[in-house]
Protein backbone atom coordinates (compact mmCIF):
# COMPACT_ATOMS: atom_id res chain seq x y z
CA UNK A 1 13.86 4.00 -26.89
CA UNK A 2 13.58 1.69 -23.36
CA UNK A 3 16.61 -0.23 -22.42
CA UNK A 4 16.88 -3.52 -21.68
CA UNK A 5 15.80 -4.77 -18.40
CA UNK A 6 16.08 -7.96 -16.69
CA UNK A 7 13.01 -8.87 -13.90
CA UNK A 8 12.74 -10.65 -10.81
CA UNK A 9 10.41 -11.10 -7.79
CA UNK A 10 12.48 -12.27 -5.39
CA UNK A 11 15.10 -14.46 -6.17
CA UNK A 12 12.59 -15.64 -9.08
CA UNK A 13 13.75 -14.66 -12.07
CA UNK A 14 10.75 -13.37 -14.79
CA UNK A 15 10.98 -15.10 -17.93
CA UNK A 16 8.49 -14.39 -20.81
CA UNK A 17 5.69 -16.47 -21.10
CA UNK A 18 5.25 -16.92 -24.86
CA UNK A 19 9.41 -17.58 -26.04
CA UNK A 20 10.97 -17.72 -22.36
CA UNK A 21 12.90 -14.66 -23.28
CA UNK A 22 14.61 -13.23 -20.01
CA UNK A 23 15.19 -9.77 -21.86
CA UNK A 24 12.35 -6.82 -21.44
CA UNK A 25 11.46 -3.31 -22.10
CA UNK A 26 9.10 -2.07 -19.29
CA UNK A 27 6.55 0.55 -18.57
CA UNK A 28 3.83 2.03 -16.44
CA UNK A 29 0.73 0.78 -17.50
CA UNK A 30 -2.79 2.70 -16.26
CA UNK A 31 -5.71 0.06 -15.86
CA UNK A 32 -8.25 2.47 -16.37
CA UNK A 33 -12.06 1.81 -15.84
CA UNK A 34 -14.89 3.52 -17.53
CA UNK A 35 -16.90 3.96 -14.83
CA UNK A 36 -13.74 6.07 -13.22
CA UNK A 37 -13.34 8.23 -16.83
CA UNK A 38 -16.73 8.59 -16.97
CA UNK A 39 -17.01 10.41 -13.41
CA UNK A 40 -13.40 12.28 -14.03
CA UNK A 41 -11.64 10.37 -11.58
CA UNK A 42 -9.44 8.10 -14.43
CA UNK A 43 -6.12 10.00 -12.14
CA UNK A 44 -7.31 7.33 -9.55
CA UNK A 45 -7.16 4.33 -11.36
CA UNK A 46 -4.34 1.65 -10.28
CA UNK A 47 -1.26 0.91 -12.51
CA UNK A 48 1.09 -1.49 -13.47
CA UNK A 49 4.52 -2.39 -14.61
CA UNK A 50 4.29 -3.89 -18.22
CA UNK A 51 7.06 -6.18 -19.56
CA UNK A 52 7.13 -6.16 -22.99
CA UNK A 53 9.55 -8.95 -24.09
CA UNK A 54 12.52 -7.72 -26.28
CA UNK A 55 12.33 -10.93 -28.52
CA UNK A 56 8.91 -11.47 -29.57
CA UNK A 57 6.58 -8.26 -28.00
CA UNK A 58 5.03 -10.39 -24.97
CA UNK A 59 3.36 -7.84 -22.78
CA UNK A 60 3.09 -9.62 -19.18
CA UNK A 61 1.33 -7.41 -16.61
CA UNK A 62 2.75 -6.79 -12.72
CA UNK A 63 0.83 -5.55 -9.70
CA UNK A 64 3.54 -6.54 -7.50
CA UNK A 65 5.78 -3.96 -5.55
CA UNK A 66 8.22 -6.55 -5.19
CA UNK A 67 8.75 -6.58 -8.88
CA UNK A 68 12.47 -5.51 -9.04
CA UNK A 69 14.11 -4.39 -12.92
CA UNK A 70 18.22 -4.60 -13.20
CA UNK A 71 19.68 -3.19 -16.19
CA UNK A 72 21.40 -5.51 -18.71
């Protein structure tokens, strides 16, 4: 099971956006395109960090390489 992660961009803290939970799981999320999987190339879609709040199951998408995750 993910552990719980706290986010920040910054010295901006991430808060959910549904409860204002400050308490996530995360994971890498593939934004895949058809017309990539439909030529094979689906390995060179782009990705991004998803926060999935540990209170109510938020999912809040990041493109941001300045995301940073600190254990809790």
């Amino acid at each position: 099971m993910a552990k719980p992660v706290r986010a920040a961009i910054g010295d901006v803290w991430i808060t959910c956006g549904f409860c204002r939970g400050e308490v996530f799981r995360d994971r890498e999320v593939t934004l895949n395109t058809s017309g990539m999987e439909l030529l094979n190339l689906g390995w060179a879609n782009e990705s991004a960090t998803g926060l999935i709040c540990w209170s109510c199951g938020f999912v809040q998408l990041f493109m941001n390489d300045d995301l940073n995750l600190y254990k809790t």
